[in-house]
PDB file of N, CA and C in Angstrom:
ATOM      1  N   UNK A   1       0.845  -1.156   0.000  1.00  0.00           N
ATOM      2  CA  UNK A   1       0.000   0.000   0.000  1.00  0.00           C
ATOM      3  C   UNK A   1       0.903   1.236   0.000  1.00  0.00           C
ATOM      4  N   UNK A   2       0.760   1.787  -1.098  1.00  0.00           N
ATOM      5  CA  UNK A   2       1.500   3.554  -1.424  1.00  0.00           C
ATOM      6  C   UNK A   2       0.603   4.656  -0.503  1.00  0.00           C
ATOM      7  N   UNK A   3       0.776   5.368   0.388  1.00  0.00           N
ATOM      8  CA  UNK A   3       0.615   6.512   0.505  1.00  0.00           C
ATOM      9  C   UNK A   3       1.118   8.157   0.031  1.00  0.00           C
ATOM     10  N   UNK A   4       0.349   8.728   0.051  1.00  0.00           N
ATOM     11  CA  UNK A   4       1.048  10.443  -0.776  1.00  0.00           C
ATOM     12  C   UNK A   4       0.778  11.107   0.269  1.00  0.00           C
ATOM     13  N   UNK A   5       1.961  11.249   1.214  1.00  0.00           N
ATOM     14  CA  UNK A   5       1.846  12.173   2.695  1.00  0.00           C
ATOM     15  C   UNK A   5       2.210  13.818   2.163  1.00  0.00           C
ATOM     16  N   UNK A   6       1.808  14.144   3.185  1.00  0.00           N
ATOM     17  CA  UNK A   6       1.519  15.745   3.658  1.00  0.00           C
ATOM     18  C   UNK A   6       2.957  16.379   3.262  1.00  0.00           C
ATOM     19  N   UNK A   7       3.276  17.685   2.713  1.00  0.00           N
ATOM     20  CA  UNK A   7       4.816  17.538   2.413  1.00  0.00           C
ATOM     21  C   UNK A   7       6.029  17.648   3.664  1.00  0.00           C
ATOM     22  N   UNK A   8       5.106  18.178   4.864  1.00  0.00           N
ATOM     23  CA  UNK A   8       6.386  17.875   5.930  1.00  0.00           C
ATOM     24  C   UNK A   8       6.547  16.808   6.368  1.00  0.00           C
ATOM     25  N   UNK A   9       6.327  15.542   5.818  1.00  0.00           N
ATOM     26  CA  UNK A   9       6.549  13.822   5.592  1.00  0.00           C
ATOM     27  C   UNK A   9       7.343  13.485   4.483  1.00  0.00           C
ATOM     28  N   UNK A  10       6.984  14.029   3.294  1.00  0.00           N
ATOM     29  CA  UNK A  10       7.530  13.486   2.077  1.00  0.00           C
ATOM     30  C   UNK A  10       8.875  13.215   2.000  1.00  0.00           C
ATOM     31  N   UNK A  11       9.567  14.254   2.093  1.00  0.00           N
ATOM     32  CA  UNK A  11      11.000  14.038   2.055  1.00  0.00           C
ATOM     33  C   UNK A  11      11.960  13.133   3.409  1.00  0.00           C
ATOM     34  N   UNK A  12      10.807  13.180   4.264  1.00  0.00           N
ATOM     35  CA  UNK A  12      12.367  12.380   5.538  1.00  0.00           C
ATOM     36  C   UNK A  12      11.305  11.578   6.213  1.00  0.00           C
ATOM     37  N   UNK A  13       9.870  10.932   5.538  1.00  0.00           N
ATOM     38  CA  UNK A  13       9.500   9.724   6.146  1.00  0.00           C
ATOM     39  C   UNK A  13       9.234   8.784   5.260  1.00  0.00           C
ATOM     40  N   UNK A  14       9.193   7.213   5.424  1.00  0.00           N
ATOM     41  CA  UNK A  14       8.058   6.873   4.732  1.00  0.00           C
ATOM     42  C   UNK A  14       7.341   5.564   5.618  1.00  0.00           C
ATOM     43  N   UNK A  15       6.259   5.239   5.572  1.00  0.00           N
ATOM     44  CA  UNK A  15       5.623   4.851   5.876  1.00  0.00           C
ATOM     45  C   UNK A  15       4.885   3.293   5.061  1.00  0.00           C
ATOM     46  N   UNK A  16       5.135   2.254   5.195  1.00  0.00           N
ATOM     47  CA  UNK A  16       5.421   0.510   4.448  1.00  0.00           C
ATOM     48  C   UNK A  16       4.166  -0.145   5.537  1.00  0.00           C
ATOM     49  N   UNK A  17       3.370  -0.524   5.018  1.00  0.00           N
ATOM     50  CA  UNK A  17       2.317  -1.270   5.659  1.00  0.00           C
ATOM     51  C   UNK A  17       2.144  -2.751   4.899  1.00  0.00           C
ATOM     52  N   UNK A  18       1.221  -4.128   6.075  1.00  0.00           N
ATOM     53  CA  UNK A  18       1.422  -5.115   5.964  1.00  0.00           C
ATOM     54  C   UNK A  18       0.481  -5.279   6.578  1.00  0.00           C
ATOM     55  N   UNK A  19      -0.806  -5.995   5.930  1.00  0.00           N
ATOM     56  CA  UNK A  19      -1.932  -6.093   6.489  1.00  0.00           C
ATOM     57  C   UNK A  19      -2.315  -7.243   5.851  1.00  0.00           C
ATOM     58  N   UNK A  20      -2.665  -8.750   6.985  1.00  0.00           N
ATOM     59  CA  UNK A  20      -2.758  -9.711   7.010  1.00  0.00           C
ATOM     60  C   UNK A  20      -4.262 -10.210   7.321  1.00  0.00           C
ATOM     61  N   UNK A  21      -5.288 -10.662   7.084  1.00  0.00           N
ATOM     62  CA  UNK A  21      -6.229 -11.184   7.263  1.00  0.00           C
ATOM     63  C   UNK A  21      -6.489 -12.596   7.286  1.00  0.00           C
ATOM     64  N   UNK A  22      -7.087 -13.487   8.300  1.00  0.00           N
ATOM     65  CA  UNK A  22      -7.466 -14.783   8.539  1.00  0.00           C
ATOM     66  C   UNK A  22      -9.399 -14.762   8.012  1.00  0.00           C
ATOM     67  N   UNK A  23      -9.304 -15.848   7.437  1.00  0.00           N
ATOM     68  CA  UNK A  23     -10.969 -15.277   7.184  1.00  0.00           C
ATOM     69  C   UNK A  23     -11.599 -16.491   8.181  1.00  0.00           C
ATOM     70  N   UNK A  24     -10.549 -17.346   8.815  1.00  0.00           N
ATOM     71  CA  UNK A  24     -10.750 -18.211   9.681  1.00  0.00           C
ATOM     72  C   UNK A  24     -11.612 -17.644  11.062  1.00  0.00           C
ATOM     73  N   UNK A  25     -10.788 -17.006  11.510  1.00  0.00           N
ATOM     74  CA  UNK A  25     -11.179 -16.234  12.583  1.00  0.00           C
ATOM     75  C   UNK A  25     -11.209 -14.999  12.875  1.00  0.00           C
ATOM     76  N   UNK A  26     -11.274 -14.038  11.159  1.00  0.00           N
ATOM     77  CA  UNK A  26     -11.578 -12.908  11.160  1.00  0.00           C
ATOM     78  C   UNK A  26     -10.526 -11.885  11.545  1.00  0.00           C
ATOM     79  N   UNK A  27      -9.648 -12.240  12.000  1.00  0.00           N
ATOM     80  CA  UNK A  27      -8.113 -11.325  12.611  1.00  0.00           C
ATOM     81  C   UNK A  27      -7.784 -10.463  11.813  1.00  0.00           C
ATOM     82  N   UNK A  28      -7.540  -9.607  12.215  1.00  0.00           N
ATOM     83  CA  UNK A  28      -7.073  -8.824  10.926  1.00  0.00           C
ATOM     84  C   UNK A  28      -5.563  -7.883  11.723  1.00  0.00           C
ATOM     85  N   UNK A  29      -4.258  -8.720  11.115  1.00  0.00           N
ATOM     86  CA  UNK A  29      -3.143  -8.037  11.192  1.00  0.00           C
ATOM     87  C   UNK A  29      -2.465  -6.969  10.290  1.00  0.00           C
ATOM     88  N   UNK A  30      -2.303  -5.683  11.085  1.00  0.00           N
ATOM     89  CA  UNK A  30      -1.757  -4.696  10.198  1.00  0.00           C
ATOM     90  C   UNK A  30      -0.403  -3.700  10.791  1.00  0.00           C
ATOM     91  N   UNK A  31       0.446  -4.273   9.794  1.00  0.00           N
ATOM     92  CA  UNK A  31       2.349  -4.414  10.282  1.00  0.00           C
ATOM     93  C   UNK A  31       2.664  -2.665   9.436  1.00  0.00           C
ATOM     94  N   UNK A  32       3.274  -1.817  10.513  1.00  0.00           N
ATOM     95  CA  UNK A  32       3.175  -0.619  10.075  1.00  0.00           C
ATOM     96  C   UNK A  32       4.919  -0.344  10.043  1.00  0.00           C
ATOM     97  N   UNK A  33       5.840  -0.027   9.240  1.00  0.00           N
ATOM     98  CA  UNK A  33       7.256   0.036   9.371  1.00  0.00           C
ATOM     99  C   UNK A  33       7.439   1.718   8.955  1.00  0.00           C
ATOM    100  N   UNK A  34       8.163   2.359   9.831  1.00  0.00           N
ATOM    101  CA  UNK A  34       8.485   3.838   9.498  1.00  0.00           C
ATOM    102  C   UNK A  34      10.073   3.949   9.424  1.00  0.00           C
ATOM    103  N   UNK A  35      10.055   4.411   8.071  1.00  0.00           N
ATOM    104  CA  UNK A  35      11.466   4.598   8.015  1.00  0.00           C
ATOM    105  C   UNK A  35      11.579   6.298   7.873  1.00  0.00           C
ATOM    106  N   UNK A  36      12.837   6.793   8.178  1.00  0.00           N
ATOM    107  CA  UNK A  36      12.916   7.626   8.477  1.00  0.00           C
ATOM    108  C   UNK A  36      14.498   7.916   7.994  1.00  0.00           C
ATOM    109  N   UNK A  37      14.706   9.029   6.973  1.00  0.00           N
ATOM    110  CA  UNK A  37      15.857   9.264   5.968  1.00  0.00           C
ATOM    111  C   UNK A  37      15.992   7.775   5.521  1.00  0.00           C
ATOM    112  N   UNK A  38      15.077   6.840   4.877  1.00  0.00           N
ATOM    113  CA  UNK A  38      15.500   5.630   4.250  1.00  0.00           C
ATOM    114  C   UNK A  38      16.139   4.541   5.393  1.00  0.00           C
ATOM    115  N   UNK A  39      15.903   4.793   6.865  1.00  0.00           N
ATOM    116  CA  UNK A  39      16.141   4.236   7.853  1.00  0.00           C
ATOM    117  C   UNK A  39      15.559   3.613   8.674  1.00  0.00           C
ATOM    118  N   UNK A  40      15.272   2.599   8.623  1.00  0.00           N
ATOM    119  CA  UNK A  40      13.747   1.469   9.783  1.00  0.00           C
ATOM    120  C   UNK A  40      13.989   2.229  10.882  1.00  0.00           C
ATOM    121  N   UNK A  41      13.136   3.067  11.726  1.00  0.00           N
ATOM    122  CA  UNK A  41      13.099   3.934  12.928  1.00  0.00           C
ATOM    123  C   UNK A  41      12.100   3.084  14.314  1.00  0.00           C
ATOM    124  N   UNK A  42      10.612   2.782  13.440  1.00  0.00           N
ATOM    125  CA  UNK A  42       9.872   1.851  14.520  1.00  0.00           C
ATOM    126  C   UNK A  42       9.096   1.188  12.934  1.00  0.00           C
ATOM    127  N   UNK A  43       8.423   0.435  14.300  1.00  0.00           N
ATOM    128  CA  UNK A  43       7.369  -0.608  13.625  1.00  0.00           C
ATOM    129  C   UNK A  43       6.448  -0.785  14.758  1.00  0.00           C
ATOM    130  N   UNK A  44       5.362  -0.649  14.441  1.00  0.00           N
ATOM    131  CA  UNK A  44       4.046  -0.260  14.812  1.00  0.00           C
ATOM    132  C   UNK A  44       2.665  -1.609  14.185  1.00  0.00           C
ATOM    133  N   UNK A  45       2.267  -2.135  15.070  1.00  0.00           N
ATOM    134  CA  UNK A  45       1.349  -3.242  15.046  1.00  0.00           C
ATOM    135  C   UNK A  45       0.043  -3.412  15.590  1.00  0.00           C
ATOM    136  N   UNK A  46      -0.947  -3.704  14.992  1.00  0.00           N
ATOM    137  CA  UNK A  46      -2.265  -4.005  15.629  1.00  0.00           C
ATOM    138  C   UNK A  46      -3.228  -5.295  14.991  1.00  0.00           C
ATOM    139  N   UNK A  47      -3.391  -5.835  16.128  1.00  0.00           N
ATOM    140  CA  UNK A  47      -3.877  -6.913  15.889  1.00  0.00           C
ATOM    141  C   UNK A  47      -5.435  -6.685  16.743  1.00  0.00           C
ATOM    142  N   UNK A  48      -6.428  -7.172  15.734  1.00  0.00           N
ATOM    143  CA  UNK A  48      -7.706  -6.841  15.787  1.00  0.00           C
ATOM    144  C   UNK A  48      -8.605  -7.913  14.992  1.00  0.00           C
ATOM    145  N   UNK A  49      -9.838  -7.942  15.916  1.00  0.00           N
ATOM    146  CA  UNK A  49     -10.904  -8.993  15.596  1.00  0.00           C
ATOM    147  C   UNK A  49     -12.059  -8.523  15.543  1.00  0.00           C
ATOM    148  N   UNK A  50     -12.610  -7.133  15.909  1.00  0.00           N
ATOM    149  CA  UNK A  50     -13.776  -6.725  15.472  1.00  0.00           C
ATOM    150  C   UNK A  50     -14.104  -5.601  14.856  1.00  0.00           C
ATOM    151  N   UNK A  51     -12.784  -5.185  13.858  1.00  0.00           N
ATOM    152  CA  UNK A  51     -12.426  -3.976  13.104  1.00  0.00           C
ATOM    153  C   UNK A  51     -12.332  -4.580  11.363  1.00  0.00           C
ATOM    154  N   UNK A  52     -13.033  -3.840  10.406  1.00  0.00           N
ATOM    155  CA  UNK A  52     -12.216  -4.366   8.945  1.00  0.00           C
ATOM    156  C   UNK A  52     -11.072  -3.744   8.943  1.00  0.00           C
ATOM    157  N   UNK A  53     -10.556  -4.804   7.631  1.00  0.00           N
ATOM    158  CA  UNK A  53      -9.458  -4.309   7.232  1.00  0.00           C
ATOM    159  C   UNK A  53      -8.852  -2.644   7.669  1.00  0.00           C
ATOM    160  N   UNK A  54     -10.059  -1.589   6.706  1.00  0.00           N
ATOM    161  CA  UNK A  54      -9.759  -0.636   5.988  1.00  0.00           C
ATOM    162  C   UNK A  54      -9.700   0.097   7.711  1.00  0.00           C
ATOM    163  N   UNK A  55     -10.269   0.041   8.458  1.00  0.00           N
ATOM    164  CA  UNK A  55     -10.176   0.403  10.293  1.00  0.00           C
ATOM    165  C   UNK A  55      -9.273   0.276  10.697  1.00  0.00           C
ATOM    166  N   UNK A  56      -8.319  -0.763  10.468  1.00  0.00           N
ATOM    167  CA  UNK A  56      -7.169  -1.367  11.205  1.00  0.00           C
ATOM    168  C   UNK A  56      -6.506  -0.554  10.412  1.00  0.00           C
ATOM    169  N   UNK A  57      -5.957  -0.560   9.205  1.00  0.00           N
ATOM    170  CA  UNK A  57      -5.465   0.146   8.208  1.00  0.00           C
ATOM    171  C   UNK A  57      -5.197   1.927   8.603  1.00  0.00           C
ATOM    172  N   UNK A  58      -6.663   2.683   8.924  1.00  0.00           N
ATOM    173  CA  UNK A  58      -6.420   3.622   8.995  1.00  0.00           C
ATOM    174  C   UNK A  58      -6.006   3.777  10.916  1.00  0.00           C
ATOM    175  N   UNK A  59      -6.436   2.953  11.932  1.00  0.00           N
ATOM    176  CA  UNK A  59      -5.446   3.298  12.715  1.00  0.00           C
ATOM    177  C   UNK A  59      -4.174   3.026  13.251  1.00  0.00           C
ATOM    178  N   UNK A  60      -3.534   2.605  12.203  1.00  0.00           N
ATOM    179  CA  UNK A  60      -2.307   2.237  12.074  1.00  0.00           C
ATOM    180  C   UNK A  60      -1.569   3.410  11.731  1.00  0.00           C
ATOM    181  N   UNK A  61      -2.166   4.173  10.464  1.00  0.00           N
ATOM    182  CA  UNK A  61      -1.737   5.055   9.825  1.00  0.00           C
ATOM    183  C   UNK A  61      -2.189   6.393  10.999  1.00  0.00           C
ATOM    184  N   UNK A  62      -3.103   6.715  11.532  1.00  0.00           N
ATOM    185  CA  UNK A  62      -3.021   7.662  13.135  1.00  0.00           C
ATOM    186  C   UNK A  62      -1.693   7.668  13.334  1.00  0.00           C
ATOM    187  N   UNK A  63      -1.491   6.712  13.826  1.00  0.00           N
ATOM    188  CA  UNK A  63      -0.515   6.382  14.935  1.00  0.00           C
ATOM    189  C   UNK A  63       1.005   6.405  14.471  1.00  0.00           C
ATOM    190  N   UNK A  64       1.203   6.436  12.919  1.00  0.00           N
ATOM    191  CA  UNK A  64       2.499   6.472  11.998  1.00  0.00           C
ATOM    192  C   UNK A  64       2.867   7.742  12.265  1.00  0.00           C
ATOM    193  N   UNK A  65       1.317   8.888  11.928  1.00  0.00           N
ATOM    194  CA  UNK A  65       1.671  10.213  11.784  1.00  0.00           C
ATOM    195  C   UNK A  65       1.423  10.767  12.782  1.00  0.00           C
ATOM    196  N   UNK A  66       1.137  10.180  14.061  1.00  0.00           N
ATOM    197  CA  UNK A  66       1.118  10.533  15.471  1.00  0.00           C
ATOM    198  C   UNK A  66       2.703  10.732  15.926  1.00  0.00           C
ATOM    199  N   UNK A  67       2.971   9.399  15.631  1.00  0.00           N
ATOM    200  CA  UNK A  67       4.501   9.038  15.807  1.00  0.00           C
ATOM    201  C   UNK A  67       5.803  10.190  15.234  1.00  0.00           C
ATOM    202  N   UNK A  68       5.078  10.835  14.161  1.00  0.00           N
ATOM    203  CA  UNK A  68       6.250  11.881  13.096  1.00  0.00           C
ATOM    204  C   UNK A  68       6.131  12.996  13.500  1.00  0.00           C
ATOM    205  N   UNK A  69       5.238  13.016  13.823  1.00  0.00           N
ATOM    206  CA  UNK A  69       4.701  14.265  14.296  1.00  0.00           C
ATOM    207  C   UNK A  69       5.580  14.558  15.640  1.00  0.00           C
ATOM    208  N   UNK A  70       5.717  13.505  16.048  1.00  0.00           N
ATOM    209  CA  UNK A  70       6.842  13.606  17.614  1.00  0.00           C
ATOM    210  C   UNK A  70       7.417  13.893  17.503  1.00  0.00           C
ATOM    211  N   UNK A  71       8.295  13.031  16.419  1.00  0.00           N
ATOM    212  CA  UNK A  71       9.764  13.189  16.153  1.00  0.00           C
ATOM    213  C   UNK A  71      10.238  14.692  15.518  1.00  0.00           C
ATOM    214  N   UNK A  72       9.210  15.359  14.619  1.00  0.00           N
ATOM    215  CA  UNK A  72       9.277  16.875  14.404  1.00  0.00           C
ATOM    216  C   UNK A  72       9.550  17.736  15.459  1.00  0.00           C
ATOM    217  N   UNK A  73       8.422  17.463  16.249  1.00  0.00           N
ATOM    218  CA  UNK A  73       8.349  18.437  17.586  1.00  0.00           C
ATOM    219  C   UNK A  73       9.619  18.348  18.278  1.00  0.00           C
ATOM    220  N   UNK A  74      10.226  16.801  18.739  1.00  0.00           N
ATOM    221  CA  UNK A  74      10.929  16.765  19.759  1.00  0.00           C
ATOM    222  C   UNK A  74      12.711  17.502  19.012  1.00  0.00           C
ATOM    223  N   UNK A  75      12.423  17.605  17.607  1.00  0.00           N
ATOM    224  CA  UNK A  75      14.002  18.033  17.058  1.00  0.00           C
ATOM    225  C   UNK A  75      13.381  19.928  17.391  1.00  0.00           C
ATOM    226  N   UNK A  76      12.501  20.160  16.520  1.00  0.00           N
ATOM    227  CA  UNK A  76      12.197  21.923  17.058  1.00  0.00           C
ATOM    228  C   UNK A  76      12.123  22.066  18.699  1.00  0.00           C
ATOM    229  N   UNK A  77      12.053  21.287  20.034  1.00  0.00           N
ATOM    230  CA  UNK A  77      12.808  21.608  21.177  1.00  0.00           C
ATOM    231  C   UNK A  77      11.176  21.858  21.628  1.00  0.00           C
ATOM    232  N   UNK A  78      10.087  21.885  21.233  1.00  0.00           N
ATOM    233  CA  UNK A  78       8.455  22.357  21.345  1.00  0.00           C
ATOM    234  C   UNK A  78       8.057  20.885  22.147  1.00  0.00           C
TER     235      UNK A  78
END
């Protein structure tokens, strides 16, 4: 899955998702990797059973740009 982030992302994040579904028991795994200058920084996971896909998906992605959003703030000293 490609995302087209905001431009104070574009250049020094990116954001690689991995979203796994069981139709067994409905699970729905979604593997979130942030790299940062082309650098694995975290990886971010949620595992969920009464969310679709596209739910799990988007709060994964919250929590990517929750996460960048830190890392902005905490270099401007704010």
């Amino acid at each position: 899955m490609k995302l087209i982030l905001p431009p104070q992302y574009r250049d020094r994040f990116e954001f690689v998702f991995h979203v796994d579904q069981s139709f067994d028991s409905g699970t729905v795994v979604c593997r979130a990797e942030i790299f940062e200058h082309s650098v694995l920084k975290a990886v971010l996971q949620i595992v969920d059973t009464k969310r679709t896909r596209l739910e799990v998906v988007d709060a994964v992605l919250v929590r990517c740009i929750r996460w960048a959003d830190l890392r902005i703030q905490d270099e401007a000293g704010v």
